[in-house]
Structure formats: structure tokens, C-alpha cells
C-alpha atoms as a PDB file:
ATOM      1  CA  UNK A   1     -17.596 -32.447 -75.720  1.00  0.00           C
ATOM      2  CA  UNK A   2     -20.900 -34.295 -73.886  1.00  0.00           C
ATOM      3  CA  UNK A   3     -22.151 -32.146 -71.268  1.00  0.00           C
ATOM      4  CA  UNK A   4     -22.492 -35.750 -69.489  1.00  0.00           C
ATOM      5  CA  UNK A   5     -18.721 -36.191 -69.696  1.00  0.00           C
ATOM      6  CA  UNK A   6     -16.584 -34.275 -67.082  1.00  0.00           C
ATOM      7  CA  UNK A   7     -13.208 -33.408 -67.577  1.00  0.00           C
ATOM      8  CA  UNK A   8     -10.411 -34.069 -65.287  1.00  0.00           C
ATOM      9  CA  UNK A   9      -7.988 -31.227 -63.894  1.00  0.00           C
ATOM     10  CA  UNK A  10      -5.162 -31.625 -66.320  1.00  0.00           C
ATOM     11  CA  UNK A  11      -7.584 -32.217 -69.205  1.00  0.00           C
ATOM     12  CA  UNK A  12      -9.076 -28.386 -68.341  1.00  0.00           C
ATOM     13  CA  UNK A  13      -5.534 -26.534 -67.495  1.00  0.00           C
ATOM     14  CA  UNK A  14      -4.543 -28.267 -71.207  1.00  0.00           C
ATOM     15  CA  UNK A  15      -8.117 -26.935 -72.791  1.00  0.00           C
ATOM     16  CA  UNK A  16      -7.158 -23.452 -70.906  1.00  0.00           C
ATOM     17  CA  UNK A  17      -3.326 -23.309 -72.358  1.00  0.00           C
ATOM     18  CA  UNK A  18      -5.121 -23.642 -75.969  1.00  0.00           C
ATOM     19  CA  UNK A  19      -7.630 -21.022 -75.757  1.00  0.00           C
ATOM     20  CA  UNK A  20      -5.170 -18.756 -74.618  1.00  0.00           C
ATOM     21  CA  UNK A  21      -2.424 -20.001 -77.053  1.00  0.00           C
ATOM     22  CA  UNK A  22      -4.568 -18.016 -79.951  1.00  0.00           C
ATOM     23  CA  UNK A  23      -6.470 -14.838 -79.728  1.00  0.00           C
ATOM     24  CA  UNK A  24      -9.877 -15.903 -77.688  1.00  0.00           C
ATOM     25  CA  UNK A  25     -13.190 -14.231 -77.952  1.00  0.00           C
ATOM     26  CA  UNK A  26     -14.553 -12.937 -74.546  1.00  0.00           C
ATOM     27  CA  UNK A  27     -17.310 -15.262 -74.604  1.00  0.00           C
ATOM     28  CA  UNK A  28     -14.618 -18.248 -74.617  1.00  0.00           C
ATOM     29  CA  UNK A  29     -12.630 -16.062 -71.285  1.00  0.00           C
ATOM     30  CA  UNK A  30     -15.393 -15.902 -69.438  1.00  0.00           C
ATOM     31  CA  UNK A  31     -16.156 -20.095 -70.253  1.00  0.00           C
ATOM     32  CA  UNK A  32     -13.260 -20.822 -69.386  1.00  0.00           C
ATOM     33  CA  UNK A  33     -12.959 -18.488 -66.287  1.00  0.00           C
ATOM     34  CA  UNK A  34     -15.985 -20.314 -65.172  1.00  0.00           C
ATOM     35  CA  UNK A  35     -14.328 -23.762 -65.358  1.00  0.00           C
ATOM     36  CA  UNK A  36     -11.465 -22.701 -63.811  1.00  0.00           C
ATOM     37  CA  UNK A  37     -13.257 -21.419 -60.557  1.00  0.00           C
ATOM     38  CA  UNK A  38     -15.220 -25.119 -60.730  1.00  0.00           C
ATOM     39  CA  UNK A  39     -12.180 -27.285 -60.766  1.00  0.00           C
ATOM     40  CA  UNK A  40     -10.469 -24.406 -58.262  1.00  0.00           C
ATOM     41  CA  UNK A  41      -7.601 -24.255 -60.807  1.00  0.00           C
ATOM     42  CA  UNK A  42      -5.435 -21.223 -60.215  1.00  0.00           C
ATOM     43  CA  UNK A  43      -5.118 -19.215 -63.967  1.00  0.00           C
ATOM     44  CA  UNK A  44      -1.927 -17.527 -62.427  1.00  0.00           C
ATOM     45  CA  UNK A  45      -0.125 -15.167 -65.104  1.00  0.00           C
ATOM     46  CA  UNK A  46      -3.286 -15.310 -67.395  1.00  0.00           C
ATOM     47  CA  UNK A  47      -5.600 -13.345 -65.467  1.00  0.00           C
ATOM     48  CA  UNK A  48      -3.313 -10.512 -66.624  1.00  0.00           C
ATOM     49  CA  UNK A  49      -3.730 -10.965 -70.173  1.00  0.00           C
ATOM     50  CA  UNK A  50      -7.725  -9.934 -70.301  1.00  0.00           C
ATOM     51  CA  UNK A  51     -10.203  -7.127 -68.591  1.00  0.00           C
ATOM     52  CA  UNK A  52     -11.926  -8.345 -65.329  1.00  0.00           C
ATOM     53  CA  UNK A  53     -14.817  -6.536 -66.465  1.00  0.00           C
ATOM     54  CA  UNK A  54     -16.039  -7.297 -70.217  1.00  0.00           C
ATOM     55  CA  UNK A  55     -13.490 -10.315 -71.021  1.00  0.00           C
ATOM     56  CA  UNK A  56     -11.482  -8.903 -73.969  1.00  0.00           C
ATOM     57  CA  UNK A  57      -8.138 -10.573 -74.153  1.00  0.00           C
ATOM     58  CA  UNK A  58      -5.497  -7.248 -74.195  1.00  0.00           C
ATOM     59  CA  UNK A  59      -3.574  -6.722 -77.453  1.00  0.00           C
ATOM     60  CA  UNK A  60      -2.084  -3.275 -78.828  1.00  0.00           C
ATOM     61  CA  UNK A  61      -5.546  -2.473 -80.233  1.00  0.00           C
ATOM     62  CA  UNK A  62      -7.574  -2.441 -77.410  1.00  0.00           C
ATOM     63  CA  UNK A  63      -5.505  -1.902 -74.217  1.00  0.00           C
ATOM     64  CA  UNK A  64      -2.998   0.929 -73.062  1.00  0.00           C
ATOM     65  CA  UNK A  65      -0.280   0.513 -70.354  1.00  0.00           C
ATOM     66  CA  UNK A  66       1.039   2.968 -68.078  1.00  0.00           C
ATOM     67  CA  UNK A  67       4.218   2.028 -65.891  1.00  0.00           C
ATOM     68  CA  UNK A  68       3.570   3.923 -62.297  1.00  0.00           C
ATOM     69  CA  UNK A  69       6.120   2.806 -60.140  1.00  0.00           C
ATOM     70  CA  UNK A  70       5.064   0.366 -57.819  1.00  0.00           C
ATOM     71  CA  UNK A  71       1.627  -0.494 -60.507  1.00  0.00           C
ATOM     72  CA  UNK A  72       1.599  -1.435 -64.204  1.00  0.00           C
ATOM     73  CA  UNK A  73      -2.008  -0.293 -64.871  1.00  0.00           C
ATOM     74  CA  UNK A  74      -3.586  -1.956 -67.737  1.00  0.00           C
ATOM     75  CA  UNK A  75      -6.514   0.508 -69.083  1.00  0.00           C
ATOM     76  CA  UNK A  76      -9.343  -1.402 -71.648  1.00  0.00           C
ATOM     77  CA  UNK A  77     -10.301   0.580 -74.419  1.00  0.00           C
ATOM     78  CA  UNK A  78     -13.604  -1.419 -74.610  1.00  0.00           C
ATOM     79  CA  UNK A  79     -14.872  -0.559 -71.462  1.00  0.00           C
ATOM     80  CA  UNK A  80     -12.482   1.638 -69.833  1.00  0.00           C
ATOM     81  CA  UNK A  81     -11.795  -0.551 -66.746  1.00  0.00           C
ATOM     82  CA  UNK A  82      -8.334   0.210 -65.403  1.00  0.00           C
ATOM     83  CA  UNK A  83      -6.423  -2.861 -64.447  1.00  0.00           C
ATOM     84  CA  UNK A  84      -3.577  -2.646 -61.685  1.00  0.00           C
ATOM     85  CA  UNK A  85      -0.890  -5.012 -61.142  1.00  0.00           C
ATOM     86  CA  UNK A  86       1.824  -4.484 -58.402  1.00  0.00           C
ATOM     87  CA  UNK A  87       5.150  -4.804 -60.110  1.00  0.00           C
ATOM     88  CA  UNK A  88       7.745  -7.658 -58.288  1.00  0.00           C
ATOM     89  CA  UNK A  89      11.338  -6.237 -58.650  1.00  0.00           C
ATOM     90  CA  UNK A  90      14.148  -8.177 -58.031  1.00  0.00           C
END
């Protein structure tokens, strides 16, 4: 990709579904993050699956997750930043 060439807003969300299609490094989160806010395309569900703080996508090996009822609270073992998210119910 030219730095000279700018990508349209479906060409981004489909470069977005990739990266997070495979196991991306925080560097490539916080790239695309960036983009994102630039083309003020919402990442919806995705913004749950890595730490606002250092960018590392949560798996098994680095994240625990605590059910509280109303929260699901996402702690990063990297950094230690807990993550809440209210919890819909039907």
C-alpha cells in the first residue's frame, strides 16, 4: 500500500475483518484503531477482543474473565488493565 493512495470505507472495514480474522500483534491494533477513528468507522464487537491500554488481542494466555452480574470484566495479564463490559440479557 502507497501512502499516496487512500483507501475507501469498505476497503478499511475489509482490511480490519482480516487483521482480526488471525491473531494480530498490538502494533497492527493500535494501526488499525487509528484508521478506524480516521474514516469514523465504528469497530463494534471488536473493541472487546483487545486491552484499551497496551493493545494485546485477549486469548486464554493472556487475559482472565470474571462474570459479576451486571459486568463481564476482562483483566490483561500484560498490563493488568481491567476491562468492563455491561452484560445485555434478554
Amino acid at each position: 500500500m502507497s501512502p499516496s493512495r487512500k483507501l475507501s470505507k469498505q476497503e478499511i472495514q475489509e482490511k480490519i475483518q482480516e487483521i482480526f480474522s488471525s491473531n494480530p500483534s498490538p502494533k497492527q491494533i493500535k494501526k488499525i484503531k487509528k484508521l478506524a477513528m480516521s474514516k469514523n468507522i465504528k469497530l463494534g464487537n471488536l473493541r472487546k477482543k483487545f486491552c484499551k491500554k497496551c493493545y494485546s488481542f485477549f486469548n486464554t494466555e493472556n487475559s482472565e474473565i470474571k462474570i459479576k452480574k451486571p459486568y463481564r470484566i476482562i483483566k490483561c495479564r500484560k498490563c493488568g488493565y481491567l476491562s468492563r463490559w455491561k452484560i445485555r440479557w434478554l
